[in-house]
N, C-alpha and C. Protein backbone atom coordinates (compact mmCIF):
# COMPACT_ATOMS: atom_id res chain seq x y z
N UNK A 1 99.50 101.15 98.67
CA UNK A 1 99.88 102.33 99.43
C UNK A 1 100.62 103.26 98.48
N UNK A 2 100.47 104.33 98.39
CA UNK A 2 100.70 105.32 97.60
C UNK A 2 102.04 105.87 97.74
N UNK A 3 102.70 106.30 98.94
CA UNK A 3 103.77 106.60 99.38
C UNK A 3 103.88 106.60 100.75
N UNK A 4 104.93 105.67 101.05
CA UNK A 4 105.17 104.80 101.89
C UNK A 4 105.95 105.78 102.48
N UNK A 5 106.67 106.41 102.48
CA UNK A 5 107.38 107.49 103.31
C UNK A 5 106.47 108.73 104.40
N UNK A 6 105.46 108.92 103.68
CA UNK A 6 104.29 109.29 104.33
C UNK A 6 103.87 109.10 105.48
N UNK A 7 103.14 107.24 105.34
CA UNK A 7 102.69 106.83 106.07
C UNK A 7 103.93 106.03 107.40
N UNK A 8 105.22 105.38 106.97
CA UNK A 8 105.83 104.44 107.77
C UNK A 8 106.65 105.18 108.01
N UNK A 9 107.28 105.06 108.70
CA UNK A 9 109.03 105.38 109.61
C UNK A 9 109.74 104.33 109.51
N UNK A 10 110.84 104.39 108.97
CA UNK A 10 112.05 103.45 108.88
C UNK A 10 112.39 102.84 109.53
N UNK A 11 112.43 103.13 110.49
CA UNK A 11 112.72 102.22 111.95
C UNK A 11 111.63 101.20 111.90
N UNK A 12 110.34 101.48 111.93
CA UNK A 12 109.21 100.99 111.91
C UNK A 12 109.27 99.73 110.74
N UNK A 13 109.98 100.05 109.65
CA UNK A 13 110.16 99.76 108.49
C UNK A 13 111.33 97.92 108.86
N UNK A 14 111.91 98.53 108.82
CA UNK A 14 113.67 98.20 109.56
C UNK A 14 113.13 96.84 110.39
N UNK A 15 112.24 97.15 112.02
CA UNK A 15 111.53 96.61 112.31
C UNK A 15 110.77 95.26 112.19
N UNK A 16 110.11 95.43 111.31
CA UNK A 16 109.00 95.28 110.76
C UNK A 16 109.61 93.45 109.61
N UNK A 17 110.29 94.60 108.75
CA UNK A 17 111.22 93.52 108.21
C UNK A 17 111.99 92.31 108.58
N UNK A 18 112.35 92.72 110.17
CA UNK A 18 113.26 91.35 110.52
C UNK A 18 112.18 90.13 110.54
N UNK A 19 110.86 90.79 111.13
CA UNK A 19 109.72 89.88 111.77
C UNK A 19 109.46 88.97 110.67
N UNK A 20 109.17 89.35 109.56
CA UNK A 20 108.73 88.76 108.00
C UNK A 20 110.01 88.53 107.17
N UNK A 21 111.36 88.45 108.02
CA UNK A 21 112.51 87.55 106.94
C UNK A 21 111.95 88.09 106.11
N UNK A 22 111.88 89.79 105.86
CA UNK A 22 112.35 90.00 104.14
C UNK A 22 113.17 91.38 104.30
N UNK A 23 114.04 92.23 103.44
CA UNK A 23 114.65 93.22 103.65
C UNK A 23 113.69 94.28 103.24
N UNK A 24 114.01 95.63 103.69
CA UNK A 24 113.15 96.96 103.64
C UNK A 24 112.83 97.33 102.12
N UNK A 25 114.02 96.63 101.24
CA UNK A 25 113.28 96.66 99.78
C UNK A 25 111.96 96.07 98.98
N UNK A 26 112.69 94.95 99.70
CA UNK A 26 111.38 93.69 99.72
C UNK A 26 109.63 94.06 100.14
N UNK A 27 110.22 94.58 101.67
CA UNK A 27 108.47 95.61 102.59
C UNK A 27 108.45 96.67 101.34
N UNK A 28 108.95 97.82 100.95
CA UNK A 28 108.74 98.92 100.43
C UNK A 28 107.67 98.22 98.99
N UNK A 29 108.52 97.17 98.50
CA UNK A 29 107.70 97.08 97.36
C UNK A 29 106.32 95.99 97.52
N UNK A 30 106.17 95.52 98.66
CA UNK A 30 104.97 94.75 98.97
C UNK A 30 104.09 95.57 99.40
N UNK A 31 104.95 96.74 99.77
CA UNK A 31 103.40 97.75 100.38
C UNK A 31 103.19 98.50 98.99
N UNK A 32 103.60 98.55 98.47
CA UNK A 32 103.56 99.64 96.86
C UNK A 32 102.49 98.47 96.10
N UNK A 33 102.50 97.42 96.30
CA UNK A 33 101.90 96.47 95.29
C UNK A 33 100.70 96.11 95.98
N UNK A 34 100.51 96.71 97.25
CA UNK A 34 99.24 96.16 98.03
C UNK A 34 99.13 94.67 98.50
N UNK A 35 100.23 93.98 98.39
CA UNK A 35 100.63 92.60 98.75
C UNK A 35 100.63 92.63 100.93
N UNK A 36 101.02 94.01 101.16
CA UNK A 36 101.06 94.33 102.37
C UNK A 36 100.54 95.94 102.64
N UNK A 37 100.18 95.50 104.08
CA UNK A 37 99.40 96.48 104.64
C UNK A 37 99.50 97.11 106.33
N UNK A 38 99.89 98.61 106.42
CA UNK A 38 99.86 99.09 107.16
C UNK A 38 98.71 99.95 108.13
N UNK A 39 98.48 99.59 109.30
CA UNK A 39 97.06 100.03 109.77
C UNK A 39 97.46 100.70 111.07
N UNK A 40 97.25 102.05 110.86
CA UNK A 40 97.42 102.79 112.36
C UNK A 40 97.23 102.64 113.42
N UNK A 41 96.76 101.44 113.45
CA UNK A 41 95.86 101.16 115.10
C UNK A 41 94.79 99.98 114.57
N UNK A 42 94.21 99.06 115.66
CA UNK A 42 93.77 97.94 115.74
C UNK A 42 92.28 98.21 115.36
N UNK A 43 91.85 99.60 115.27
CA UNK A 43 90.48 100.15 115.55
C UNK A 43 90.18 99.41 113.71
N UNK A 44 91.49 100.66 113.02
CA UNK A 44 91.48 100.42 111.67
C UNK A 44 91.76 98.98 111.22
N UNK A 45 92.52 98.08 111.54
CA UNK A 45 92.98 96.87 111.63
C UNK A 45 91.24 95.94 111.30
N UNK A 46 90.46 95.96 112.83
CA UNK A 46 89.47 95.63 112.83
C UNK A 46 88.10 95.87 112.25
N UNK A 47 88.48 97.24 111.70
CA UNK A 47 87.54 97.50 110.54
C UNK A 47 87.30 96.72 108.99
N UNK A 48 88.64 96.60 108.96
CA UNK A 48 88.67 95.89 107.60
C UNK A 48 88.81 94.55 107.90
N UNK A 49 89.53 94.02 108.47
CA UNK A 49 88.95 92.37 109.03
C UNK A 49 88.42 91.65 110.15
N UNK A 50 87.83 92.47 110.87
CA UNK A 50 86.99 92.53 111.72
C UNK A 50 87.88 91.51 113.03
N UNK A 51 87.49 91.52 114.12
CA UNK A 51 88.06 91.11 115.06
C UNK A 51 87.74 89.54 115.60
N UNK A 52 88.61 88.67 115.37
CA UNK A 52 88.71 86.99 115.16
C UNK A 52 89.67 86.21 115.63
N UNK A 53 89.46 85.00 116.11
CA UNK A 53 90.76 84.20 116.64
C UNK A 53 91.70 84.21 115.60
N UNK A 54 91.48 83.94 114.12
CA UNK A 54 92.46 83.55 113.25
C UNK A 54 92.14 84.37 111.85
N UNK A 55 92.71 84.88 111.19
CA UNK A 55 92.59 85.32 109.81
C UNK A 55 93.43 84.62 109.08
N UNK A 56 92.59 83.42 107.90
CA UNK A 56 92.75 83.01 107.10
C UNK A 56 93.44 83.70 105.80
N UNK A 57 92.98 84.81 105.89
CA UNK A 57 93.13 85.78 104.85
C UNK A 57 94.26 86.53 104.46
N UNK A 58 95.21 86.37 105.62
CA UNK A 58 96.81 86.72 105.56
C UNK A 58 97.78 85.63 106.27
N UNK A 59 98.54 86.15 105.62
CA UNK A 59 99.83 85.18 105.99
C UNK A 59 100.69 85.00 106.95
N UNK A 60 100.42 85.62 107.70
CA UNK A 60 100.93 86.63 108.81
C UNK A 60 100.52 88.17 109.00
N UNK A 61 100.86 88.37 110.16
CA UNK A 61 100.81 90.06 110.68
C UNK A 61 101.38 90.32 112.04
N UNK A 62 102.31 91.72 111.94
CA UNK A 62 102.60 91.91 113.10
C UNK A 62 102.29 93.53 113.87
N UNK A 63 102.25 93.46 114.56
CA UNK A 63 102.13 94.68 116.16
C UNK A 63 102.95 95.23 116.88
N UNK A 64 102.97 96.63 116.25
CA UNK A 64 104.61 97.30 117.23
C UNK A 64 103.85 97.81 118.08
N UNK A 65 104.80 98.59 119.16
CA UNK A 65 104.37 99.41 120.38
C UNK A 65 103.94 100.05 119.91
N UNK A 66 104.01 100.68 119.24
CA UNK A 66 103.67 102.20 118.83
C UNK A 66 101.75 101.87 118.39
N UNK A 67 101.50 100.82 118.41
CA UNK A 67 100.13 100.36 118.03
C UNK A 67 99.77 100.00 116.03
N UNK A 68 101.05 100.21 115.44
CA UNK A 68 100.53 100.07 114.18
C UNK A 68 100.40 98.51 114.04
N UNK A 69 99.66 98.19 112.48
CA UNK A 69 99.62 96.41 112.71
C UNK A 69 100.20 96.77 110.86
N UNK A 70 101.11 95.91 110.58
CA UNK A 70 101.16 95.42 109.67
C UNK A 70 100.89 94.14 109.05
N UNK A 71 100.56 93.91 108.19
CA UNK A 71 99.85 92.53 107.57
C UNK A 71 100.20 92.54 106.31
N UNK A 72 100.69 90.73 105.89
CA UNK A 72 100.88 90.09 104.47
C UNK A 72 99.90 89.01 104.42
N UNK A 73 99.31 89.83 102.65
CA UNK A 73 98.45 88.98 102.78
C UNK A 73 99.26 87.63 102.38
N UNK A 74 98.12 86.11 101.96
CA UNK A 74 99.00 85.22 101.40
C UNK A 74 98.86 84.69 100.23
C-alpha cells in the first residue's frame, strides 16, 4: 500500500490493531510492506480471494462496520 493515510482512518487503524495484538506502528508498517491488506468492501475482498469457508492463505482477517476487511497474510 502506497500511503496508508489515504486509504485508512486512524480510528479504523487504532481499531484494527487491538484485534491483531499489534500497535498502529506495527499495522502502518505491515501495510507498507504488503504483509497486510486493506479492502473496501467484501465485493473487493472476494475478488482477490474469492469467497470460501476458510482461507489458508492468511493468518487472520478482520471486518469493521464500516464494511472494510483487513487481512494478514501468514
Amino acid at each position: 500500500m502506497e500511503n496508508v493515510a489515504d486509504n485508512i482512518h486512524i480510528g479504523e487503524l487504532i481499531a484494527v490493531s487491538q484485534v491483531f495484538k499489534l500497535n498502529p506502528y506495527q499495522m502502518i508498517t505491515l501495510l507498507e510492506n504488503g504483509d497486510m491488506e486493506a479492502f473496501e468492501n467484501k465485493e473487493a475482498f472476494f475478488q482477490k480471494y474469492g469467497n470460501k469457508e476458510t482461507y489458508d492463505e492468511l493468518s487472520d482477517w478482520c471486518e469493521l462496520n464500516n464494511g472494510k476487511i483487513f487481512t494478514k497474510t501468514k
